[in-house]
N, C-alpha and C. Protein backbone atom coordinates (compact mmCIF):
# COMPACT_ATOMS: atom_id res chain seq x y z
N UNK A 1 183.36 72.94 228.18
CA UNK A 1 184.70 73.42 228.43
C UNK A 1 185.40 73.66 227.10
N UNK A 2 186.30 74.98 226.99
CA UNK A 2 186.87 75.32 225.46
C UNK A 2 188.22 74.79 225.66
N UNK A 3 188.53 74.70 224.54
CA UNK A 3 190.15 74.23 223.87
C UNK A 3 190.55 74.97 224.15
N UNK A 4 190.30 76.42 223.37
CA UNK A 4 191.07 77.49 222.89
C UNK A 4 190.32 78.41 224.10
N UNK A 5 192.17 79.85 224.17
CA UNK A 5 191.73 80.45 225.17
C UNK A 5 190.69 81.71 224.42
N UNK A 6 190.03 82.67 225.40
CA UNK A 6 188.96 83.25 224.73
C UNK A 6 189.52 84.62 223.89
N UNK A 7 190.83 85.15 223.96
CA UNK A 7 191.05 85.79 222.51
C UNK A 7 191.13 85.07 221.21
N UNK A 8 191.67 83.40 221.43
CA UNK A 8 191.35 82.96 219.97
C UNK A 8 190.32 82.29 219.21
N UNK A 9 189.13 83.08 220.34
CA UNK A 9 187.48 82.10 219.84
C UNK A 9 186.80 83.04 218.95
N UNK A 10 186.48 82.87 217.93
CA UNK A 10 185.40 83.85 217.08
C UNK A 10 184.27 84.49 217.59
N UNK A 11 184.26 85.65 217.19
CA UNK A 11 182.98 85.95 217.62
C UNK A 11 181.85 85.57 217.70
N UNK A 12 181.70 84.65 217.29
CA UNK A 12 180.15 84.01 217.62
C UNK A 12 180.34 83.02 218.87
N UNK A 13 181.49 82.09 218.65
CA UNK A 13 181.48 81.74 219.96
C UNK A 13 181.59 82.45 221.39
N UNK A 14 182.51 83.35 221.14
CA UNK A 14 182.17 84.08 222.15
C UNK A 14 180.53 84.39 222.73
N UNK A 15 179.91 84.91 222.01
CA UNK A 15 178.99 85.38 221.96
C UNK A 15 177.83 84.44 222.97
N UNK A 16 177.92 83.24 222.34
CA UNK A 16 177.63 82.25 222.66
C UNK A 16 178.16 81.69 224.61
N UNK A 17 179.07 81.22 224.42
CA UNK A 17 179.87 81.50 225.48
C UNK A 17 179.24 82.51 226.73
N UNK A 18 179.17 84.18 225.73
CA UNK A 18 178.37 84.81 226.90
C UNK A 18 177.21 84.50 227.16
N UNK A 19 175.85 83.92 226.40
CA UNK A 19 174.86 83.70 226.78
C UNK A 19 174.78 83.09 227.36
N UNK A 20 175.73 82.03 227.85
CA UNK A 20 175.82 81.05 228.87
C UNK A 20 176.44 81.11 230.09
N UNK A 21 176.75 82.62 230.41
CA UNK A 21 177.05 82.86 231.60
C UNK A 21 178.62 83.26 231.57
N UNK A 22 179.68 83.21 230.40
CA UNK A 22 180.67 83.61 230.83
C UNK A 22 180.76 84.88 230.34
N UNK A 23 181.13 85.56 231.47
CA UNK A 23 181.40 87.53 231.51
C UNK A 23 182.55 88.05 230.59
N UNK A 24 183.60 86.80 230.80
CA UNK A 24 185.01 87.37 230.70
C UNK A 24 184.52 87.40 228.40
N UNK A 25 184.00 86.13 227.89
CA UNK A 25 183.46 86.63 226.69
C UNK A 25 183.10 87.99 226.33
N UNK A 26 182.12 88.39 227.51
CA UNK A 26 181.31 89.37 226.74
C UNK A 26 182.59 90.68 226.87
N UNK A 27 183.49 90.67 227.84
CA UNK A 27 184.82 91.45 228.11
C UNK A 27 185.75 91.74 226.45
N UNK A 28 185.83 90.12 226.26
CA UNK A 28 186.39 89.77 224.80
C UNK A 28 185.86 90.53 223.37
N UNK A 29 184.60 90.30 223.55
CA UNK A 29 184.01 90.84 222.36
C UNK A 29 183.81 92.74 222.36
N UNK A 30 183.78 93.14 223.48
CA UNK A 30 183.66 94.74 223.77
C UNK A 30 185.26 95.49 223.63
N UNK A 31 186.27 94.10 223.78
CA UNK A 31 187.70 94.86 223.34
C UNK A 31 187.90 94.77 221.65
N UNK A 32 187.04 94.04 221.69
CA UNK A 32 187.51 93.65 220.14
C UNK A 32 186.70 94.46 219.05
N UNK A 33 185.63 95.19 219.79
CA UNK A 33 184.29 95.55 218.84
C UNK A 33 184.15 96.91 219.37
N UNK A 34 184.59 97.60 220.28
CA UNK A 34 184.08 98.92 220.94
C UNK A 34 184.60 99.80 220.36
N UNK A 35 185.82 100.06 219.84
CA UNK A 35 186.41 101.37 219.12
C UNK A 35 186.09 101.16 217.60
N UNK A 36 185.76 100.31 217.19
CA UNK A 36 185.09 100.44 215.62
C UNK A 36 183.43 100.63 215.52
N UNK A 37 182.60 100.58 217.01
CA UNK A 37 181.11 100.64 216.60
C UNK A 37 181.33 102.09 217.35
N UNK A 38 182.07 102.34 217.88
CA UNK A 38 182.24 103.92 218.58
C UNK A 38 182.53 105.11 217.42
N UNK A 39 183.34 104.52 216.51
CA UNK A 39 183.79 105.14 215.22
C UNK A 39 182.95 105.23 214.25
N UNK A 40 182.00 104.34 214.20
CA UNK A 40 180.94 104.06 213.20
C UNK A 40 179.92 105.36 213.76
N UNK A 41 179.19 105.11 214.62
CA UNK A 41 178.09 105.82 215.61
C UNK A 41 178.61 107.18 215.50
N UNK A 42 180.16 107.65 215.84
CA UNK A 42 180.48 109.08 215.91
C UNK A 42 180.40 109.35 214.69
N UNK A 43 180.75 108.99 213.49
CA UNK A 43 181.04 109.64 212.16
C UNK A 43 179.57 109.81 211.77
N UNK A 44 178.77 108.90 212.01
CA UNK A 44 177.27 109.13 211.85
C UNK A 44 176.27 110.50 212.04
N UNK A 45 176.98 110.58 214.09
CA UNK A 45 176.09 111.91 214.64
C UNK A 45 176.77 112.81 214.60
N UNK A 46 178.16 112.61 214.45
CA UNK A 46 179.19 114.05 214.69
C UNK A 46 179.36 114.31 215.99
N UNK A 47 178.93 113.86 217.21
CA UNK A 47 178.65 114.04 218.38
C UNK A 47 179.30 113.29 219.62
N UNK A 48 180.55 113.39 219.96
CA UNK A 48 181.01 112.73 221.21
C UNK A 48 179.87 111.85 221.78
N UNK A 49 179.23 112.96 222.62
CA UNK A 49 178.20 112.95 223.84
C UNK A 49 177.16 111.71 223.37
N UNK A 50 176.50 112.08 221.93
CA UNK A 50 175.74 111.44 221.59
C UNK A 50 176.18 109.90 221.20
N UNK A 51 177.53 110.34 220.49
CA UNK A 51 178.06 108.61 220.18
C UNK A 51 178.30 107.98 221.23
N UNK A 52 178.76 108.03 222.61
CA UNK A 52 178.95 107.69 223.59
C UNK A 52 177.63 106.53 224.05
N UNK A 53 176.71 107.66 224.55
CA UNK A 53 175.15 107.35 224.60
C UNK A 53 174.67 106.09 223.60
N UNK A 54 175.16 106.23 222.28
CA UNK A 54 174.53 104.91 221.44
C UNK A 54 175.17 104.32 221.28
N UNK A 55 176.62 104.35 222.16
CA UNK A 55 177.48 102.91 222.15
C UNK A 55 176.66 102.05 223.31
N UNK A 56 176.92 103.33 223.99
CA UNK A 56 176.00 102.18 225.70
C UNK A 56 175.00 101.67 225.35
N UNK A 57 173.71 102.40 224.94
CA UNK A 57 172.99 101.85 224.36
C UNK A 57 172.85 99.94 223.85
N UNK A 58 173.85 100.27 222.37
CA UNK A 58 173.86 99.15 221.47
C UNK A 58 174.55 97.86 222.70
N UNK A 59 175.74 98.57 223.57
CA UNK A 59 176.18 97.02 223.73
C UNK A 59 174.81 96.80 224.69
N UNK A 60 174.45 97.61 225.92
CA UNK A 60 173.31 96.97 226.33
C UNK A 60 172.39 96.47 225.55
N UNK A 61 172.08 96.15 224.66
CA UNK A 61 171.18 95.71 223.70
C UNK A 61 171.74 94.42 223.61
N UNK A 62 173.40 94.26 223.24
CA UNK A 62 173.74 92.97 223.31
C UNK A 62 173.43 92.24 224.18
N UNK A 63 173.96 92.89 225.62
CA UNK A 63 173.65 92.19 226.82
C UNK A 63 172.08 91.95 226.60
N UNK A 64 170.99 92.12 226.80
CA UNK A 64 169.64 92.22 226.85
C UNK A 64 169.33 90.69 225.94
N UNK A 65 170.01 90.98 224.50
CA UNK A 65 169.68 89.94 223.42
C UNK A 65 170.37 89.11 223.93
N UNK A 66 171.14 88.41 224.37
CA UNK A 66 172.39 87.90 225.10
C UNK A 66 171.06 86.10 224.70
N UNK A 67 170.73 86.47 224.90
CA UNK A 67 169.91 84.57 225.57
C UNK A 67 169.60 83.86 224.50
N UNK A 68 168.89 85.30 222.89
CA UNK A 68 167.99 84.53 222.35
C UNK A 68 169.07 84.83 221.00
N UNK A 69 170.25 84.79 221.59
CA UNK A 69 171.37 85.47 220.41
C UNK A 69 171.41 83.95 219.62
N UNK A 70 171.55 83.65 218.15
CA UNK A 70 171.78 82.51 217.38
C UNK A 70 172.90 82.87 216.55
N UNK A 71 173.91 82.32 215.86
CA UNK A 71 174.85 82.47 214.99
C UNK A 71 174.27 82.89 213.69
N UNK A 72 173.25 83.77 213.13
CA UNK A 72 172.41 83.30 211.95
C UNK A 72 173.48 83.82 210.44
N UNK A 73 174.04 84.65 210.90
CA UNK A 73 175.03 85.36 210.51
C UNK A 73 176.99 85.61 210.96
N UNK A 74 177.50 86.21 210.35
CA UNK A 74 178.62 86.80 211.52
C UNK A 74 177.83 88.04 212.84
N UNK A 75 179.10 87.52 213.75
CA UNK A 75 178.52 88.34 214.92
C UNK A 75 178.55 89.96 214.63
N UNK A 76 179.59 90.64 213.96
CA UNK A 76 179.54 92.10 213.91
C UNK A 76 178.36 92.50 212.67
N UNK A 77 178.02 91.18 211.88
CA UNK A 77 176.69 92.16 211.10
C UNK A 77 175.34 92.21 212.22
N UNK A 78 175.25 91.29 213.38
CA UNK A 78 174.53 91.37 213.96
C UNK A 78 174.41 92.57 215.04
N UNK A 79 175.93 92.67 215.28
CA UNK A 79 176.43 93.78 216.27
C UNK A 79 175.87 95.30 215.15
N UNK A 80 176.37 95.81 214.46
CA UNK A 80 175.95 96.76 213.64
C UNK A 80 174.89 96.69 213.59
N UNK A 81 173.86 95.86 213.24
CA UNK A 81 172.30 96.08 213.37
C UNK A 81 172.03 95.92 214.42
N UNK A 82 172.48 96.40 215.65
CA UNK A 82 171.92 96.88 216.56
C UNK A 82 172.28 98.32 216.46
N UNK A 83 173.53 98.51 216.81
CA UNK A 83 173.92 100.21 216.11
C UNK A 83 173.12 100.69 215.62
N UNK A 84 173.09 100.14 213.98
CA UNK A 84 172.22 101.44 213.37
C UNK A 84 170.69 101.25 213.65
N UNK A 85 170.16 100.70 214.33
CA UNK A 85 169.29 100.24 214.94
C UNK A 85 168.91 101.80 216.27
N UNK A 86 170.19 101.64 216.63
CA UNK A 86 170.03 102.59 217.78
C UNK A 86 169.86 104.54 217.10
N UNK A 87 170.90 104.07 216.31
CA UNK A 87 170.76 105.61 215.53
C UNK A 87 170.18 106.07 214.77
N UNK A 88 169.20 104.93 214.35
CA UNK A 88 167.68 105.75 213.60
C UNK A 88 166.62 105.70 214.94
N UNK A 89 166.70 105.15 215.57
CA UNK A 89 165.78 105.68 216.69
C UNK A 89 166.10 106.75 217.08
N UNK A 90 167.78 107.19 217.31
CA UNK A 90 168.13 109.02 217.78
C UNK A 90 167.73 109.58 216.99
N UNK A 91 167.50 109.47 215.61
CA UNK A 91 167.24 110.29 214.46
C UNK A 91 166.04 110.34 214.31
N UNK A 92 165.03 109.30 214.84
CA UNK A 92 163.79 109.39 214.96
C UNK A 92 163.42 109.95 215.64
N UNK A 93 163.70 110.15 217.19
CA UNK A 93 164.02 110.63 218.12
C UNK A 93 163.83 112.61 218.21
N UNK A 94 165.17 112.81 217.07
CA UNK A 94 165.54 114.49 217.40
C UNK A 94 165.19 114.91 215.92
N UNK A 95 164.65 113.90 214.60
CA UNK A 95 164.53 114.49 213.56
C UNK A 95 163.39 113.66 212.81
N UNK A 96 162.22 113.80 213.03
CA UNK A 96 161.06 112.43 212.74
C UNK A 96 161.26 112.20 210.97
N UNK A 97 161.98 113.51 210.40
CA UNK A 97 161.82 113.26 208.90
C UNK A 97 162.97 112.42 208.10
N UNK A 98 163.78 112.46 209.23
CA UNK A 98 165.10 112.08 208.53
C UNK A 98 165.13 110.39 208.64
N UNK A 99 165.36 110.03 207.67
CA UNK A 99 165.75 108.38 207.39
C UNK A 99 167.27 108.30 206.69
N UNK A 100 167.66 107.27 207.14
CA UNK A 100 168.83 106.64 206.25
C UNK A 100 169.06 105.82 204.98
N UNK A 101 167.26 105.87 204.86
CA UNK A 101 166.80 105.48 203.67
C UNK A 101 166.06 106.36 202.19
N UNK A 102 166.24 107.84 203.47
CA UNK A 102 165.51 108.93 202.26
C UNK A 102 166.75 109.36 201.32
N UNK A 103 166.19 109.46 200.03
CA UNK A 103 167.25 109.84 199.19
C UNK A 103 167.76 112.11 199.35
N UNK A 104 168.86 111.83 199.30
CA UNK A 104 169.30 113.35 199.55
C UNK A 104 169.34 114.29 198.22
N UNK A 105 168.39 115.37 198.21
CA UNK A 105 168.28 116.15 197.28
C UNK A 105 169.91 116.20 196.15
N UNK A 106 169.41 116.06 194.85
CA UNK A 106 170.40 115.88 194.12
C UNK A 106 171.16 114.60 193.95
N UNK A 107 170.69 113.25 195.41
CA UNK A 107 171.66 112.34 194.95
C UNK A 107 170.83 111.25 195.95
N UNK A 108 170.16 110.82 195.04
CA UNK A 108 169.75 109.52 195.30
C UNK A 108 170.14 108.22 195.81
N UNK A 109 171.65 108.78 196.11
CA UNK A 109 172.43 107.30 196.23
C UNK A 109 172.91 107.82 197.83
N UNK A 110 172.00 108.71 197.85
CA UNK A 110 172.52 109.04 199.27
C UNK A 110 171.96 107.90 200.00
N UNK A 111 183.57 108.26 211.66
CA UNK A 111 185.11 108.09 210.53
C UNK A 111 185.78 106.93 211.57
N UNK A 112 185.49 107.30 209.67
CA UNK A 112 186.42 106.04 209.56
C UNK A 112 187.47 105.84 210.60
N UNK A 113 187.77 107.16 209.62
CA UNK A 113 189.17 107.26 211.11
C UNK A 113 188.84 107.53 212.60
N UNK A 114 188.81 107.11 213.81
CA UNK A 114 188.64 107.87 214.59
C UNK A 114 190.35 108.83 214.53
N UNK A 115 191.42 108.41 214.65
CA UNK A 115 192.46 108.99 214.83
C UNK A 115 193.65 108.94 213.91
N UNK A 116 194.27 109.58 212.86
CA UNK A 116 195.10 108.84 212.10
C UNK A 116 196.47 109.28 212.65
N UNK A 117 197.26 108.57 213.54
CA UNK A 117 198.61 109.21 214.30
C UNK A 117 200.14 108.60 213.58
N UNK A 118 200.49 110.05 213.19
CA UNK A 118 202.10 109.58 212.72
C UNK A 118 202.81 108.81 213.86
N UNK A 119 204.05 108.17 213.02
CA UNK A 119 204.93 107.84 213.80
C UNK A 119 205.70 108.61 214.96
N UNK A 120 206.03 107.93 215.97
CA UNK A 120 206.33 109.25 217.02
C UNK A 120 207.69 109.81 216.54
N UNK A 121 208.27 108.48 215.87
CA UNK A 121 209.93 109.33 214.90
C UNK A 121 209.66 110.21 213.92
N UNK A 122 208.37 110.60 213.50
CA UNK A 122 208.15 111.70 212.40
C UNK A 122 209.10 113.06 213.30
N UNK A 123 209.45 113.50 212.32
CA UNK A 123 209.80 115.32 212.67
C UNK A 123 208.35 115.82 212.45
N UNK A 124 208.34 116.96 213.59
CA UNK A 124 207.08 117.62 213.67
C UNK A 124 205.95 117.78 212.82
N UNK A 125 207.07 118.32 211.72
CA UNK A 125 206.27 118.74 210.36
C UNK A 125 205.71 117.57 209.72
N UNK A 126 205.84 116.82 209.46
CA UNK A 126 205.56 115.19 208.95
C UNK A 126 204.34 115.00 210.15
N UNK A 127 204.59 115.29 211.48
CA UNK A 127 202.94 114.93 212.30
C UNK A 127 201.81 115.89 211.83
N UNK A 128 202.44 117.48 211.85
CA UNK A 128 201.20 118.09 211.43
C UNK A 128 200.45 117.80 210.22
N UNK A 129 201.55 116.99 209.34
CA UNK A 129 201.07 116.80 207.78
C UNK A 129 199.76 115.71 207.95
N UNK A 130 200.46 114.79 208.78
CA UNK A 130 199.56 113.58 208.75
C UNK A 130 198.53 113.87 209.58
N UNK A 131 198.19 115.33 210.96
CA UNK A 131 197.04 115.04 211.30
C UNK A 131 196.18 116.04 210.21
N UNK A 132 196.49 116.64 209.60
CA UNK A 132 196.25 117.74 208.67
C UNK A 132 195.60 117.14 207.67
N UNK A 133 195.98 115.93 207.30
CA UNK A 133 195.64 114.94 206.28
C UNK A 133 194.23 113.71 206.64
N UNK A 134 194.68 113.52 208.32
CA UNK A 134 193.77 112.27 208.61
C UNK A 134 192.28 113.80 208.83
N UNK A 135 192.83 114.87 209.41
CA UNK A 135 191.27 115.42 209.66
C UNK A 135 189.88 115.96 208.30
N UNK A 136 191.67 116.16 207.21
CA UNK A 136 190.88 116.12 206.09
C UNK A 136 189.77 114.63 205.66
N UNK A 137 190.37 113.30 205.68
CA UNK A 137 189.84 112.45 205.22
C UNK A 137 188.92 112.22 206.20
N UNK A 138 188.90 112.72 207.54
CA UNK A 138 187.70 112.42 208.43
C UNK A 138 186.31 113.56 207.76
N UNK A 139 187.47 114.88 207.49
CA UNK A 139 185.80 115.66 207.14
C UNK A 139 185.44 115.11 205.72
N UNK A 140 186.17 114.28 204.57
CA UNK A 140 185.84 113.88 203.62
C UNK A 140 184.39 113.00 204.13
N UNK A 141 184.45 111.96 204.78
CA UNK A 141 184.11 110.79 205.30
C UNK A 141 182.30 111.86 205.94
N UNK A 142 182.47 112.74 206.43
CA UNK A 142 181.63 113.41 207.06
C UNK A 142 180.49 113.97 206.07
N UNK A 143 181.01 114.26 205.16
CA UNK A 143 180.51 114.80 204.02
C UNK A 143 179.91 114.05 202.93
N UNK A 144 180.21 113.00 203.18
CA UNK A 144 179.32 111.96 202.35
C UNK A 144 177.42 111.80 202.58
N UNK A 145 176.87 111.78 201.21
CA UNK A 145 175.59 111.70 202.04
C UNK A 145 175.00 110.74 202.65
N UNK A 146 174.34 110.58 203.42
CA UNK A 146 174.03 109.29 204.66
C UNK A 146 174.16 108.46 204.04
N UNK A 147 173.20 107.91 203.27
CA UNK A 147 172.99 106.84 202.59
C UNK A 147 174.65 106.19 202.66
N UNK A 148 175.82 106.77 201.38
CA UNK A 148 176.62 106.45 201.10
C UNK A 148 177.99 106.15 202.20
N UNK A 149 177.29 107.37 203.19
CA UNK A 149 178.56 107.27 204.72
C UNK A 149 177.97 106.05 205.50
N UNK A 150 176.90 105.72 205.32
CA UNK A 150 176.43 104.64 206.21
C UNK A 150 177.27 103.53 205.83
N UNK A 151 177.10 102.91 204.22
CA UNK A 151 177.28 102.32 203.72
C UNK A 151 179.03 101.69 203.33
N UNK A 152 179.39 103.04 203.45
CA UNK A 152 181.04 103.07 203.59
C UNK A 152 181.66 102.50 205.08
N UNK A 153 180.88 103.31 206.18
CA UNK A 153 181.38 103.13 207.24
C UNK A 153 180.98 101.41 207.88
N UNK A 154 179.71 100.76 207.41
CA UNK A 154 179.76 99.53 207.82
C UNK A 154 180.45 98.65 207.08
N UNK A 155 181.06 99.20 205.25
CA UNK A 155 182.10 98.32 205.22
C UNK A 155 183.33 98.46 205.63
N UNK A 156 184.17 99.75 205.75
CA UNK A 156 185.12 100.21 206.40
C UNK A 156 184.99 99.98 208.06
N UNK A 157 184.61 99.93 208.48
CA UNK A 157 184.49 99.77 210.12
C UNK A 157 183.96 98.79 210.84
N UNK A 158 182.88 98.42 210.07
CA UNK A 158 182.60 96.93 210.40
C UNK A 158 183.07 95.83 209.61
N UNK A 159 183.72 95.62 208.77
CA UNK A 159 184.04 94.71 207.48
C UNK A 159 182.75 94.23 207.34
N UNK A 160 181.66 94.79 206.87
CA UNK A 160 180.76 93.85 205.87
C UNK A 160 181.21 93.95 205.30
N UNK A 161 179.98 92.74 204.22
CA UNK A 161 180.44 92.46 203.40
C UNK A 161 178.85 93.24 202.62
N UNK A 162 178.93 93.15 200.90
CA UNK A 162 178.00 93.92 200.25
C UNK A 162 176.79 93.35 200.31
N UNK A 163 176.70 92.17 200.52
CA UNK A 163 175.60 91.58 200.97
C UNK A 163 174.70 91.38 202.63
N UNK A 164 176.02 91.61 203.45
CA UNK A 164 175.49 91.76 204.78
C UNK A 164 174.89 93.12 204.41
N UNK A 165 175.60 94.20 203.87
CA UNK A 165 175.18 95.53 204.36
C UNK A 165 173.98 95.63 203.57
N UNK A 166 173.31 94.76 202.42
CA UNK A 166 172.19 95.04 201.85
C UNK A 166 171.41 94.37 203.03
N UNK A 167 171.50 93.15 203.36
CA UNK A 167 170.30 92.59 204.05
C UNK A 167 170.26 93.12 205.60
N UNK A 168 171.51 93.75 206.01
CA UNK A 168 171.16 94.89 206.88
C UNK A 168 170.01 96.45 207.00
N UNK A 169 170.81 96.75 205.66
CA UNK A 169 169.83 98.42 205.03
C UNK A 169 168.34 97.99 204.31
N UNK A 170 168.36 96.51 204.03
CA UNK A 170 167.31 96.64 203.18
C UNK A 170 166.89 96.75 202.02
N UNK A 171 168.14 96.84 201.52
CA UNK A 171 168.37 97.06 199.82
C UNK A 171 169.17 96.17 199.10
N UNK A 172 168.73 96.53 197.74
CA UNK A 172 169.73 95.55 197.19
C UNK A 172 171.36 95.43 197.16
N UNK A 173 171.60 94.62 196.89
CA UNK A 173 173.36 94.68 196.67
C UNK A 173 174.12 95.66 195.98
N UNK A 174 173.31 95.70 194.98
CA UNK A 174 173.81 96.50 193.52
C UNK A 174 173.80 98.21 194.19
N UNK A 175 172.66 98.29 194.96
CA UNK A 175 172.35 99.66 195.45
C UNK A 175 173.68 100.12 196.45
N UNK A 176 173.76 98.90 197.32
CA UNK A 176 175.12 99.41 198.20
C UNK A 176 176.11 99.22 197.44
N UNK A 177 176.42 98.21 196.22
CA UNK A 177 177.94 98.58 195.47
C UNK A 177 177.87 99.20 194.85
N UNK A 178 176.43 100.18 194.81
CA UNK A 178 176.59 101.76 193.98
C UNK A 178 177.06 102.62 194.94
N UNK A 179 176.46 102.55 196.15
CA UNK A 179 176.78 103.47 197.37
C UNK A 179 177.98 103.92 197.27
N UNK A 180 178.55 102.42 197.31
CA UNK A 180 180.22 102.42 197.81
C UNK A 180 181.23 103.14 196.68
N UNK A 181 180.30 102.40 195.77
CA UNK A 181 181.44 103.46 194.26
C UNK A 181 181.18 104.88 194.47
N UNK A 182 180.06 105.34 194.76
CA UNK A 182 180.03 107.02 194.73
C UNK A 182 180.60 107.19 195.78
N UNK A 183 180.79 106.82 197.37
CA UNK A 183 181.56 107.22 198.27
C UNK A 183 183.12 106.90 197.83
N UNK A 184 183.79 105.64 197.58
CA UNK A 184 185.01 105.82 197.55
C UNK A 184 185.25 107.21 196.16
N UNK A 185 184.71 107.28 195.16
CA UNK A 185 184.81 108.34 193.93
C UNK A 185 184.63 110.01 194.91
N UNK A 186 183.93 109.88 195.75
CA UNK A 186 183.96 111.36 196.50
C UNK A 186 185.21 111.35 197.22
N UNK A 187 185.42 110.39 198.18
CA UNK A 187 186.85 109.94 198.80
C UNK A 187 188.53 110.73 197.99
N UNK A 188 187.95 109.77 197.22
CA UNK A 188 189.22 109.76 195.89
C UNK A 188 189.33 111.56 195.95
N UNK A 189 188.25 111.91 195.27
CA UNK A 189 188.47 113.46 194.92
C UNK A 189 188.67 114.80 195.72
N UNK A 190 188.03 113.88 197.08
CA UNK A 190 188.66 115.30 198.08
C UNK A 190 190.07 114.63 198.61
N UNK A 191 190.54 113.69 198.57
CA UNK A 191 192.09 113.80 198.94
C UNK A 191 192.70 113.59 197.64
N UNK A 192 192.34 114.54 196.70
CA UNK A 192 193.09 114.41 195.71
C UNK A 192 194.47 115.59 195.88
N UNK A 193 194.24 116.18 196.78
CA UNK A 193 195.51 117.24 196.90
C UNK A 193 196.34 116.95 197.78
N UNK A 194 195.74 115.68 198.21
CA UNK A 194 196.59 115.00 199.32
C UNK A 194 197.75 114.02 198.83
N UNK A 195 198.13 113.86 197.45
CA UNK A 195 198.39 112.72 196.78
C UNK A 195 200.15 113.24 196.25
């Protein structure tokens, strides 16, 4: 029996919690985790339809892992490696050559936003600015090469950390806090007219 009610249990307990039969957990963790692995997955494929598909996917995966789930980590680096888990299998799937590990011609080191919404007191012009602005930094974000959008988007969207996201990808640390410097430095320079 818990102390605390189940919005103020961590994700792992939760998690936990659900393997043991309570639903309303696994409810908890899908409000708390579904519009940032939805955001992650879309900026990835570009694809509604498809991000949709590898959300269902991943949480069924949770559910599935549900029994033999352990705390070994935080719960969302575990949650994300199922994600990208799911989206190199689509990519395996519709493109056998493509990896998230192949380096991209010219750059070896190869959204965020789903929505960025002004205030509803903005005057018009001030909304078009800001969606004008968030669609720019979404196609910034788009334009990154995998490697580095991967890498951005699981620290931006999932809060890893540089070490989850290495022992996630497989690489070293240094490699993803290179990632991240060449993505935020591309970042920087396409909203530089935004400034």
């Amino acid at each position: 029996m818990r102390d605390a009610p189940l919005e103020e249990l961590p994700d792992e307990e939760l998690m936990l919690a659900y393997a043991a039969g309570d639903a309303g957990a696994f409810a908890q963790l899908y409000d708390r985790h579904e519009r940032a692995v939805y955001r992650f997955l879309l900026r990835s494929v570009r694809s509604p339809e498809i991000a949709d598909d590898l959300l269902q996917d991943t949480w069924m995966a949770v559910v599935r892992n549900a029994a033999g789930y352990a705390p070994r980590a935080r719960f969302t680096t575990w949650l994300y490696g199922i994600a990208r888990s799911k989206l190199i299998d689509h990519w395996r799937r519709t493109d056998p050559a493509t990896s998230l590990d192949d380096p991209v011609a010219n750059d070896p080191d190869a959204s965020v936003v789903d929505h960025i919404a002004a205030d509803a007191a903005f005057q018009p012009e001030v909304q078009a600015l800001s969606r004008a602005q968030a669609r720019a930094f979404v196609d910034a974000v788009e334009a990154l090469p995998p490697a580095q959008r991967e890498a951005f988007l699981l620290h931006a969207e999932g809060g890893l950390t540089l070490e989850e996201i290495a022992s996630l990808t497989r690489v070293g640390a240094e490699t993803v806090k290179s990632r991240l410097r060449y993505a935020m430095s591309k970042l920087r320079a396409a909203m530089e007219d935004w400034r």
